[in-house]
PDB file of N, CA and C in Angstrom:
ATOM      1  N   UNK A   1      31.691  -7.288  38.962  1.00  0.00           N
ATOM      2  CA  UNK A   1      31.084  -7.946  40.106  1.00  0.00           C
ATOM      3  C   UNK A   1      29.564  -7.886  40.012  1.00  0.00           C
ATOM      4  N   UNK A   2      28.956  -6.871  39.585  1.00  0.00           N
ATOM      5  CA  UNK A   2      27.393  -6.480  39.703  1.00  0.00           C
ATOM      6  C   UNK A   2      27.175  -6.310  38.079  1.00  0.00           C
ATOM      7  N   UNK A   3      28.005  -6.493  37.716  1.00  0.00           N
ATOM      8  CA  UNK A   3      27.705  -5.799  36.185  1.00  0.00           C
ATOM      9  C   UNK A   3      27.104  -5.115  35.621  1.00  0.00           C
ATOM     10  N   UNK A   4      27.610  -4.137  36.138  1.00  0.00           N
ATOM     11  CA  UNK A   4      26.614  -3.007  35.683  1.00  0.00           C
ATOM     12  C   UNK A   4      27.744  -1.764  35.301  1.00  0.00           C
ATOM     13  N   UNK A   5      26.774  -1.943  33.548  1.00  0.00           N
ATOM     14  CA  UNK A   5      27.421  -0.761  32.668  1.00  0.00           C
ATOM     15  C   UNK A   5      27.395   0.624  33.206  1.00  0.00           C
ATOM     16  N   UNK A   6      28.021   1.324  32.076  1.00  0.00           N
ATOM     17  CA  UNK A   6      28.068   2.905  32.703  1.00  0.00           C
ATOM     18  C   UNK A   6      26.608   3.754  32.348  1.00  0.00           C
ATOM     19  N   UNK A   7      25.948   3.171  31.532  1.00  0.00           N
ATOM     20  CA  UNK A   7      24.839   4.074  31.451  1.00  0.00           C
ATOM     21  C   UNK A   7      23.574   3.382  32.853  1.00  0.00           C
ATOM     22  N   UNK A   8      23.804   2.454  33.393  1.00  0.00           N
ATOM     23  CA  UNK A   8      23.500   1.812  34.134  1.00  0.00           C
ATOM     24  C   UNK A   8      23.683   2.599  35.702  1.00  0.00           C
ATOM     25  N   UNK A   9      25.203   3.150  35.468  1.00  0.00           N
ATOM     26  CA  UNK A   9      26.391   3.916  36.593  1.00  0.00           C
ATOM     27  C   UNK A   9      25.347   5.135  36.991  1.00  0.00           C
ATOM     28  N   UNK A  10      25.238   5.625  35.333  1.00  0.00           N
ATOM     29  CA  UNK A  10      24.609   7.009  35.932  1.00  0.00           C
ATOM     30  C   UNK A  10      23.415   7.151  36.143  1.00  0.00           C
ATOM     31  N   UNK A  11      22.354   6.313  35.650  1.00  0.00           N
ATOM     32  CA  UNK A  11      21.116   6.261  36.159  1.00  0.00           C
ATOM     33  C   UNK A  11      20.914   6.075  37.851  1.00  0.00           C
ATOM     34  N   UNK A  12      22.106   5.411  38.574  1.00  0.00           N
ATOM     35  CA  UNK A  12      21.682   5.487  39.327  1.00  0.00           C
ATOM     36  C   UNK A  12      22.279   6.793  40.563  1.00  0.00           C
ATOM     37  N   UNK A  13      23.463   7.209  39.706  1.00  0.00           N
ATOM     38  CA  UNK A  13      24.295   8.623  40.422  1.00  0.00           C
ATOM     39  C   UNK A  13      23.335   9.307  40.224  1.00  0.00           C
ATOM     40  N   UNK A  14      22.666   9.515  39.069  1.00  0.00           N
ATOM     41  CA  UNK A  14      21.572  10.535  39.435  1.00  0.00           C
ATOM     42  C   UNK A  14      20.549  10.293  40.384  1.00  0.00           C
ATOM     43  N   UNK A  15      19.920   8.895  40.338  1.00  0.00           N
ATOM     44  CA  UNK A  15      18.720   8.773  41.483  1.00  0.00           C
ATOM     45  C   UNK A  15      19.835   9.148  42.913  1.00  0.00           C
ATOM     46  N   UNK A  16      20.415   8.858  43.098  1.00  0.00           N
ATOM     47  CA  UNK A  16      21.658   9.314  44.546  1.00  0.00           C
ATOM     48  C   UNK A  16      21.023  10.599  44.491  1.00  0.00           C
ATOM     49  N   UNK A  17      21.924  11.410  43.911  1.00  0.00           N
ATOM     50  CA  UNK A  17      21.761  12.910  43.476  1.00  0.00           C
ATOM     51  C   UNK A  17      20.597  13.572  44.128  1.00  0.00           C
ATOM     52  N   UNK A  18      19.592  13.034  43.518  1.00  0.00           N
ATOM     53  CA  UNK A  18      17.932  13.092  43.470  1.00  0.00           C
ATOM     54  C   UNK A  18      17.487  13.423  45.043  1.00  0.00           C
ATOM     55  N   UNK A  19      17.720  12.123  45.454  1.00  0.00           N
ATOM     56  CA  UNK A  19      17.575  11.162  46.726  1.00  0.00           C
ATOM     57  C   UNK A  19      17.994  12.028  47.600  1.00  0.00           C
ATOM     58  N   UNK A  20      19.546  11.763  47.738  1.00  0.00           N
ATOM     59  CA  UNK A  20      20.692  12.345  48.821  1.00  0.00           C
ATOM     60  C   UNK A  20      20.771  13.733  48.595  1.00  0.00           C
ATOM     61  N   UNK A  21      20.789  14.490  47.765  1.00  0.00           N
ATOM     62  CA  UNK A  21      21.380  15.464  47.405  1.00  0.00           C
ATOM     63  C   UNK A  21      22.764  15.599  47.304  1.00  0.00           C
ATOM     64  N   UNK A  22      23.093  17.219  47.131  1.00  0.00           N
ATOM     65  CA  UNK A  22      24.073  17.603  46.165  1.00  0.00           C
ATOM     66  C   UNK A  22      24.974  17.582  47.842  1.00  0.00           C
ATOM     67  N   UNK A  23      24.796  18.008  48.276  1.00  0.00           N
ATOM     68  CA  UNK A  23      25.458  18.110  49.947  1.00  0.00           C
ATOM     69  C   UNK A  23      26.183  16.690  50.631  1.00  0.00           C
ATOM     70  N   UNK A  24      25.124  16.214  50.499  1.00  0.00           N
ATOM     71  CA  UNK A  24      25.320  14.912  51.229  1.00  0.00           C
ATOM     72  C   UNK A  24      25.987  13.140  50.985  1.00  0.00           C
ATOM     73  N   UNK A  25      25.523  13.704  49.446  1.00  0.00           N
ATOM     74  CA  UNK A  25      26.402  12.836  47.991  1.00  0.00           C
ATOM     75  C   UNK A  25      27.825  12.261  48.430  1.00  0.00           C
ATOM     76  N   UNK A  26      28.287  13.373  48.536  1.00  0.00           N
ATOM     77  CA  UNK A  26      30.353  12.598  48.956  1.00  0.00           C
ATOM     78  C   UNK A  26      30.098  11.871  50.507  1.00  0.00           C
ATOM     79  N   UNK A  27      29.337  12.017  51.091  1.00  0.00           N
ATOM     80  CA  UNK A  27      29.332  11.667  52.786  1.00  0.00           C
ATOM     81  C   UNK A  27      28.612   9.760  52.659  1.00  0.00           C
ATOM     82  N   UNK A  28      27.913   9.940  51.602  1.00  0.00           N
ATOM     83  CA  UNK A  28      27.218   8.701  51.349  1.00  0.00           C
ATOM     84  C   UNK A  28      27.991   7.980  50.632  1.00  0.00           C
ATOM     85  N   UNK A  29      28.705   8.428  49.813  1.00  0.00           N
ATOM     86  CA  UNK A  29      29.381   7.317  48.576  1.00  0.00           C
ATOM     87  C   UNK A  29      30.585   6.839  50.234  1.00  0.00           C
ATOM     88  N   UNK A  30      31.047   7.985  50.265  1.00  0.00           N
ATOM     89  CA  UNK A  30      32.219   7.050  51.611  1.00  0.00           C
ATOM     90  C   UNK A  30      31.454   6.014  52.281  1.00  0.00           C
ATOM     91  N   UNK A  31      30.748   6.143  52.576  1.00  0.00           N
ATOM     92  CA  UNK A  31      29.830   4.930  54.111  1.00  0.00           C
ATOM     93  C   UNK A  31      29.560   4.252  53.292  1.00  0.00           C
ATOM     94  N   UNK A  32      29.188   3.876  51.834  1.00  0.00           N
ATOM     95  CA  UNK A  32      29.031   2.594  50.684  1.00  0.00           C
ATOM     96  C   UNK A  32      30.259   2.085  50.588  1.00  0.00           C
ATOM     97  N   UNK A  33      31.418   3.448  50.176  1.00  0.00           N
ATOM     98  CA  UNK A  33      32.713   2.560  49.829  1.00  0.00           C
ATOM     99  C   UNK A  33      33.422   1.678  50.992  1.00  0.00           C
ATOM    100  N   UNK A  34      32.983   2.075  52.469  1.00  0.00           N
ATOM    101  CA  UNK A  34      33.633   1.552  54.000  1.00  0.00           C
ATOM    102  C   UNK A  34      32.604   0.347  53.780  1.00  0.00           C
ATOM    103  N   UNK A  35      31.544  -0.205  53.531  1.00  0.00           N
ATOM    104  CA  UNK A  35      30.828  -0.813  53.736  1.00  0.00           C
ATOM    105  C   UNK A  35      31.346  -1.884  52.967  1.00  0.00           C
ATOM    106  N   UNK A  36      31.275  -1.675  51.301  1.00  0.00           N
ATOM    107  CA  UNK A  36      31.574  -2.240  50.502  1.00  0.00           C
ATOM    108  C   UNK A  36      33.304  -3.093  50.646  1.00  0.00           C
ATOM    109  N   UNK A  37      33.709  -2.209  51.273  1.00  0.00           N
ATOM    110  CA  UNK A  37      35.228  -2.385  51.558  1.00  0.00           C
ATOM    111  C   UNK A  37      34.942  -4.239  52.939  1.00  0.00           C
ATOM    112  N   UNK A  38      34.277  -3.516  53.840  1.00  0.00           N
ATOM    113  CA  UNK A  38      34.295  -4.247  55.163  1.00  0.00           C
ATOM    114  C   UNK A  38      33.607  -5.781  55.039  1.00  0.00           C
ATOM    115  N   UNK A  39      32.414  -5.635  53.774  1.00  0.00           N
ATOM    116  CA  UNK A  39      32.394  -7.308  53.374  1.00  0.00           C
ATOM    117  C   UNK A  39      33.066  -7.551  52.316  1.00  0.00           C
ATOM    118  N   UNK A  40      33.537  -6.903  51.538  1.00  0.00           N
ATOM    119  CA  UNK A  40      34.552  -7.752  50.790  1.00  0.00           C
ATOM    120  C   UNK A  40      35.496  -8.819  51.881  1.00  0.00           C
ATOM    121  N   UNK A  41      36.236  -7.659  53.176  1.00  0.00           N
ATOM    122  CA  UNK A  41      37.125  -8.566  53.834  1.00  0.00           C
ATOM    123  C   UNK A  41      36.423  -9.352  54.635  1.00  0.00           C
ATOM    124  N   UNK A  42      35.104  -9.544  55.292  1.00  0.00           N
ATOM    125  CA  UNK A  42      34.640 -10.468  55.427  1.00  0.00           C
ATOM    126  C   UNK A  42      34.662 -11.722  54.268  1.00  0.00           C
ATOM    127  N   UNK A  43      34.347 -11.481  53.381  1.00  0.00           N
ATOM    128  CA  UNK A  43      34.187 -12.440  52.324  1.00  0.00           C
ATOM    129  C   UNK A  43      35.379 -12.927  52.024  1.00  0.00           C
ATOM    130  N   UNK A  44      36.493 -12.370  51.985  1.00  0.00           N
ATOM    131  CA  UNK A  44      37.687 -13.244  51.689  1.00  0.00           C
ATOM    132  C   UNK A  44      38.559 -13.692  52.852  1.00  0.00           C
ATOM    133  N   UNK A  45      37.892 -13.289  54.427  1.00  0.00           N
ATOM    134  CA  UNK A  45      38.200 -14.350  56.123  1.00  0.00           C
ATOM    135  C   UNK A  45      37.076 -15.157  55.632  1.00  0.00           C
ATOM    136  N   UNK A  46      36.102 -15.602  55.024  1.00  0.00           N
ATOM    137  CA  UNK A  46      35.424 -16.556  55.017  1.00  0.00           C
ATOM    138  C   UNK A  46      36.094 -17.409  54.146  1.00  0.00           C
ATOM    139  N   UNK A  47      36.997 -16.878  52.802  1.00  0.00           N
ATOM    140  CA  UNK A  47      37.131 -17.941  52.174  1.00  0.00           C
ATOM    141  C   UNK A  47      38.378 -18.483  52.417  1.00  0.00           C
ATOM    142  N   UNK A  48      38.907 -18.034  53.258  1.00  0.00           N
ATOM    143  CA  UNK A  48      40.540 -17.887  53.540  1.00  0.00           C
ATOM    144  C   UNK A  48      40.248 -19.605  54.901  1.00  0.00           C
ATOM    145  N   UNK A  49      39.196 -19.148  55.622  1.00  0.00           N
ATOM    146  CA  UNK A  49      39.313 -20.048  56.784  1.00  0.00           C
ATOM    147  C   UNK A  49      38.189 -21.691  56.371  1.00  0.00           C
ATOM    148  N   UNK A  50      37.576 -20.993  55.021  1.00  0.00           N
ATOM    149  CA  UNK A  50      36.900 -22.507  54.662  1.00  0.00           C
ATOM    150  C   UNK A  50      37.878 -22.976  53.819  1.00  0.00           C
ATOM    151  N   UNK A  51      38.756 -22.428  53.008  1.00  0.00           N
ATOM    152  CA  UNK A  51      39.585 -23.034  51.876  1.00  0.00           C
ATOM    153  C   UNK A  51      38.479 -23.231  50.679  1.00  0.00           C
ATOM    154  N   UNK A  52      37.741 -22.148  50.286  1.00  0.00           N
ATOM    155  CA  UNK A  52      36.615 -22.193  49.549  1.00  0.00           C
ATOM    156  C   UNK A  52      37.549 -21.802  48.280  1.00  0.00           C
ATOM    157  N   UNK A  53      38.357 -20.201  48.301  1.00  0.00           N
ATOM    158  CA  UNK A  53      39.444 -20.292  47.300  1.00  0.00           C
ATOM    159  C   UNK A  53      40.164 -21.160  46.597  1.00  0.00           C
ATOM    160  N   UNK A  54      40.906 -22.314  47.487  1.00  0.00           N
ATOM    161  CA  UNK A  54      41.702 -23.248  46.845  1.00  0.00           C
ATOM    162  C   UNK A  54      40.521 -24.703  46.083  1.00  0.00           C
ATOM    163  N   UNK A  55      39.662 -24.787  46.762  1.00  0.00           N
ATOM    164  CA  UNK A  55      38.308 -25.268  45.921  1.00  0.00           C
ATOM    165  C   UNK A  55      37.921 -25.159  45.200  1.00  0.00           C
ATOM    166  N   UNK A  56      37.462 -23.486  44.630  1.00  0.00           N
ATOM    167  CA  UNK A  56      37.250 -22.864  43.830  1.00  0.00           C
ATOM    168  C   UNK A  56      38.350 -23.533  42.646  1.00  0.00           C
ATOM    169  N   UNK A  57      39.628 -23.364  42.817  1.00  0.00           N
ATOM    170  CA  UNK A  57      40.674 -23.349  42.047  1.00  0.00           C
ATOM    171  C   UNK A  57      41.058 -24.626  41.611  1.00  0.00           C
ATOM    172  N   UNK A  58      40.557 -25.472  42.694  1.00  0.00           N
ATOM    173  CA  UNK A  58      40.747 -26.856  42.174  1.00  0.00           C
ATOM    174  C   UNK A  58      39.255 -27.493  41.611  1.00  0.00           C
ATOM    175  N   UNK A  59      38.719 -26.850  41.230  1.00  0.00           N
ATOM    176  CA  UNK A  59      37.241 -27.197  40.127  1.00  0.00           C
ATOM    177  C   UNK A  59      37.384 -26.325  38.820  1.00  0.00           C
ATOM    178  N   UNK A  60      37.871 -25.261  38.784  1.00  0.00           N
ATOM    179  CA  UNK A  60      38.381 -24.724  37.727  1.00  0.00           C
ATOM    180  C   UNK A  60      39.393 -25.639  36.807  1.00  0.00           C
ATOM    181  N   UNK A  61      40.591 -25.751  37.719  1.00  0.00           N
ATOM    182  CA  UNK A  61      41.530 -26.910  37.099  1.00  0.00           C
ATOM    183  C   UNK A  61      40.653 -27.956  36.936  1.00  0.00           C
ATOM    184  N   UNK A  62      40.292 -28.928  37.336  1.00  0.00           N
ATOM    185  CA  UNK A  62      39.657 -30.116  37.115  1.00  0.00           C
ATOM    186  C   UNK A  62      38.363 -30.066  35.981  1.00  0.00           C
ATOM    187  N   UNK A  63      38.056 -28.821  35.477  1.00  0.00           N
ATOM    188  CA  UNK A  63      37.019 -28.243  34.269  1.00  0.00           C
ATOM    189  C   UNK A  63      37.619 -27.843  33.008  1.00  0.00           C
ATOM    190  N   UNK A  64      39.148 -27.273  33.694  1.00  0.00           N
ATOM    191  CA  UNK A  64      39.888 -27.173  32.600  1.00  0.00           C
ATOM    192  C   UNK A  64      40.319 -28.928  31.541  1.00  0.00           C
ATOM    193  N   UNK A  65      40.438 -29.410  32.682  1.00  0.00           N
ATOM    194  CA  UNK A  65      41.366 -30.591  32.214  1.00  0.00           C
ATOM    195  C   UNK A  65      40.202 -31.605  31.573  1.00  0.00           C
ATOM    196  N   UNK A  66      39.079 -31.604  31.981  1.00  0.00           N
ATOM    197  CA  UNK A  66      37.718 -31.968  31.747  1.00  0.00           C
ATOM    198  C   UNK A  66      37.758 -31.529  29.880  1.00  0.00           C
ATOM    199  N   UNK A  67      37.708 -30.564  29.771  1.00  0.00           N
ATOM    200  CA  UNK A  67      37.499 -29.913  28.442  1.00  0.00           C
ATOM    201  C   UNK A  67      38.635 -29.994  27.684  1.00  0.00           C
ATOM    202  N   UNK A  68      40.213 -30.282  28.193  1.00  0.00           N
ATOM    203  CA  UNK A  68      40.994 -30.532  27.298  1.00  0.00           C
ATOM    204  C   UNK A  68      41.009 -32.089  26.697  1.00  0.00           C
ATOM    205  N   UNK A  69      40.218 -33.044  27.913  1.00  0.00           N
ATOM    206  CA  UNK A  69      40.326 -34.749  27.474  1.00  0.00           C
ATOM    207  C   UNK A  69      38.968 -34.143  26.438  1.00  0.00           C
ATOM    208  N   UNK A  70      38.133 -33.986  26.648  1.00  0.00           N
ATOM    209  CA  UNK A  70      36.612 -33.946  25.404  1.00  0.00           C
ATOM    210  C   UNK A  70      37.647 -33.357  24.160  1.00  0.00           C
ATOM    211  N   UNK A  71      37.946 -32.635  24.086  1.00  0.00           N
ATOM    212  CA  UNK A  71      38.826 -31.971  23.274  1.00  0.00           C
ATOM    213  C   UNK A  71      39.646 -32.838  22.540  1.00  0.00           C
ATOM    214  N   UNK A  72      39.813 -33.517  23.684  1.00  0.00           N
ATOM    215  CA  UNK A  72      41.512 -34.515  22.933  1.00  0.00           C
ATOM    216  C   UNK A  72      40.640 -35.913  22.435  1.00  0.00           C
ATOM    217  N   UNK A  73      39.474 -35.973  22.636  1.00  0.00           N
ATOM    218  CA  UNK A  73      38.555 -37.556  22.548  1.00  0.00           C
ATOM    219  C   UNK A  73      37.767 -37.186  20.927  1.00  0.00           C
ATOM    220  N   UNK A  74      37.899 -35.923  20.878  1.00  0.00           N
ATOM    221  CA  UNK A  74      36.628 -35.963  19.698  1.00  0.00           C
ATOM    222  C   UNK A  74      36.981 -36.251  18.656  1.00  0.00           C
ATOM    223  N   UNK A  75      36.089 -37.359  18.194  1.00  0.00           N
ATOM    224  CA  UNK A  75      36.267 -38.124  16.900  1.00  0.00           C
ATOM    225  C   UNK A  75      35.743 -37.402  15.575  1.00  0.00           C
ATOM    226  N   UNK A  76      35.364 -36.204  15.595  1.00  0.00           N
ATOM    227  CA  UNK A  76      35.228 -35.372  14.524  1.00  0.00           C
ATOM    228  C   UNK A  76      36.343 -35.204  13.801  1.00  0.00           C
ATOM    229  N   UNK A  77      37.419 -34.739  14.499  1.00  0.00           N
ATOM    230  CA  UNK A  77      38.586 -34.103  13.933  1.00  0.00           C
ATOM    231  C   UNK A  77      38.877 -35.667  12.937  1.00  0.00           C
ATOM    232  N   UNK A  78      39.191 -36.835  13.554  1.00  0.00           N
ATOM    233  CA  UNK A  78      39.480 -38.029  12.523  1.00  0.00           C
ATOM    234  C   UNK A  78      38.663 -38.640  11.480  1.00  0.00           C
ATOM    235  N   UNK A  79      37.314 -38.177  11.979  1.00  0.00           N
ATOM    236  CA  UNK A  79      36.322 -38.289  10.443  1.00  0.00           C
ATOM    237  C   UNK A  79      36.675 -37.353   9.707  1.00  0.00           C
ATOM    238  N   UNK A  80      36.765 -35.958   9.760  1.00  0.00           N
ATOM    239  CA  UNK A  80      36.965 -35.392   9.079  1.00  0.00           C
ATOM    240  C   UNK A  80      38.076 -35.479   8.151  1.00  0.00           C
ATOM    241  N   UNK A  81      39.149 -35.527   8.138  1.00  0.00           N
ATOM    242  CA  UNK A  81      40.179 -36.454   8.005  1.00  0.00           C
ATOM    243  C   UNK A  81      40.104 -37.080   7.254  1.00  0.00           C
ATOM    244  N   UNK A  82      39.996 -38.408   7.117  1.00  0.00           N
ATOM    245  CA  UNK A  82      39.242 -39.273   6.853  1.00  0.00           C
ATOM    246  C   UNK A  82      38.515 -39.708   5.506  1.00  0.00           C
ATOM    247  N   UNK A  83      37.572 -38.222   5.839  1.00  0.00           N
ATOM    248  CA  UNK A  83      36.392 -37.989   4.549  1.00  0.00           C
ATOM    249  C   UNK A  83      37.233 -36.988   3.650  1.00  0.00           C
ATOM    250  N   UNK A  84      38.327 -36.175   4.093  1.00  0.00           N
ATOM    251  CA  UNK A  84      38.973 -35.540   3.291  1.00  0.00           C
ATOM    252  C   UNK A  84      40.045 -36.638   2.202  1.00  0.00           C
ATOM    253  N   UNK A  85      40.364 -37.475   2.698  1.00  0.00           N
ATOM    254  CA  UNK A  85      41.153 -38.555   2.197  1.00  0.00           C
ATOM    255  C   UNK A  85      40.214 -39.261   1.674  1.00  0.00           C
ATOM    256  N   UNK A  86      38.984 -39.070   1.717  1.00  0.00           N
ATOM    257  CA  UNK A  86      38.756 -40.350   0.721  1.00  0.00           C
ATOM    258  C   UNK A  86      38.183 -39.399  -0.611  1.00  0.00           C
ATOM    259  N   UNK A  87      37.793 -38.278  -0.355  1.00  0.00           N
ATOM    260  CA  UNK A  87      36.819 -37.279  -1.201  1.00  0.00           C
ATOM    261  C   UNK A  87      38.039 -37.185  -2.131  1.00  0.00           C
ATOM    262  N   UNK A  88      39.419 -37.247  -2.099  1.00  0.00           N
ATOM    263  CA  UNK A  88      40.858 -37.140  -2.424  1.00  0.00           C
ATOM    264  C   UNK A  88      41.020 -38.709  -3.574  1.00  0.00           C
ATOM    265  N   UNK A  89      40.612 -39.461  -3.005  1.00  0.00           N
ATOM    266  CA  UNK A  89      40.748 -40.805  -3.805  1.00  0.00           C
ATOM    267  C   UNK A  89      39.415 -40.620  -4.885  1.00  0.00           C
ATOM    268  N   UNK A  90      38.390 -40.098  -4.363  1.00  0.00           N
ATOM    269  CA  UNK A  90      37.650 -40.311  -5.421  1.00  0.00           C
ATOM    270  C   UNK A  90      37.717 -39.309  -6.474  1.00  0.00           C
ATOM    271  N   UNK A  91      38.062 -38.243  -5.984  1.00  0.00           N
ATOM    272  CA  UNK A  91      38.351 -37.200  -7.040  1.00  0.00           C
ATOM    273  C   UNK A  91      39.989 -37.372  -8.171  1.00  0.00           C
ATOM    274  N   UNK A  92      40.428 -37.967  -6.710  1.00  0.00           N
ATOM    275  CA  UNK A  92      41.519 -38.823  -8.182  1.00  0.00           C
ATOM    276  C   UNK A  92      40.940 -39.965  -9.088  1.00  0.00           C
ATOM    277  N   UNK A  93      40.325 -40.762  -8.539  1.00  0.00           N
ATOM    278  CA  UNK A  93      40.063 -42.123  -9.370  1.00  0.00           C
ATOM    279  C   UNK A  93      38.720 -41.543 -10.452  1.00  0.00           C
ATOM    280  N   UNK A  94      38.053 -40.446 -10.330  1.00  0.00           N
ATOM    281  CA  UNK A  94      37.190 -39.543 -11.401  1.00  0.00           C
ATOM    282  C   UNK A  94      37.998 -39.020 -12.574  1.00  0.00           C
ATOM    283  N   UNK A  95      39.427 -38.800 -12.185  1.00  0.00           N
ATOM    284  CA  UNK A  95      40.263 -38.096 -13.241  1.00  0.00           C
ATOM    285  C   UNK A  95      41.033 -39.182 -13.907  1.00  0.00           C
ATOM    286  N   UNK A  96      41.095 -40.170 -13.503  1.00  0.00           N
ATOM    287  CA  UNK A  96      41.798 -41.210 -14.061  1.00  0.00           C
ATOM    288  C   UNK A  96      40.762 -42.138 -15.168  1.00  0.00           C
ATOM    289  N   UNK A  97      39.536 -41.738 -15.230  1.00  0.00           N
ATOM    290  CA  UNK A  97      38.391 -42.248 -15.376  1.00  0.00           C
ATOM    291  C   UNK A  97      38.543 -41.650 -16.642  1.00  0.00           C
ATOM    292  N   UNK A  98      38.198 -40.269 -16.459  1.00  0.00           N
ATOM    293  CA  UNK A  98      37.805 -39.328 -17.046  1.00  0.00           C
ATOM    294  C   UNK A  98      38.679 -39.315 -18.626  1.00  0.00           C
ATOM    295  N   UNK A  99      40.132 -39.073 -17.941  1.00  0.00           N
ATOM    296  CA  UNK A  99      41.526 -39.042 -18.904  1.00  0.00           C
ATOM    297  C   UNK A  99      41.857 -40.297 -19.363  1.00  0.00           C
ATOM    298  N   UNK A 100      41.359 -41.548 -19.442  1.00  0.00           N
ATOM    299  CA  UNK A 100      41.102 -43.089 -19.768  1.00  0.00           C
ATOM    300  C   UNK A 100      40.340 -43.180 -20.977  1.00  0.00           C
ATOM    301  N   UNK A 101      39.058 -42.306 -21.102  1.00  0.00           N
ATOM    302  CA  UNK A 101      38.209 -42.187 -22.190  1.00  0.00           C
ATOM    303  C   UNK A 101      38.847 -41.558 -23.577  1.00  0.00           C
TER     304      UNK A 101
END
């Protein structure tokens, strides 16, 4: 969510530490974790009553399907192809050349 690594974790358990002290440390992480807890569920009655979730989900799908037509359109894959089949004719019609002499 915040992304933040573990050496990241403890730089800041220690500034806590520092800060709060050794006493007061467990009394503080609870009132972060109630806090942290109480807008999360705000945040998901917000997305529950905008339908921001199923939005969310239907732009995902519609990005997915986006990238499978580009996917399914690209004319690389048939040049390539293509140039493999002909690099194939000429390297045959070189040996037929070649074994002619």
């Amino acid at each position: 969510m915040f992304n933040v690594g573990f050496a990241e974790l403890i730089f800041i358990l220690l500034i806590a530490f520092v800060i709060v002290g050794p006493k007061d440390l467990p009394k503080v992480a609870r009132a972060i974790g109630r806090w942290v807890k109480y807008f999360r569920r705000l945040f998901q009655e917000f997305q529950d009553e905008t339908g921001l979730g199923e939005t969310i989900a239907e732009l995902k799908q519609g990005e997915k399907e986006i990238k499978e037509t580009l996917r399914a359109a690209d004319p690389t894959v048939e040049i390539r192809k293509t140039q493999a089949d002909v690099q194939k004719v000429i390297r045959d019609a070189q040996k037929a050349v070649d074994g002619g002499k």
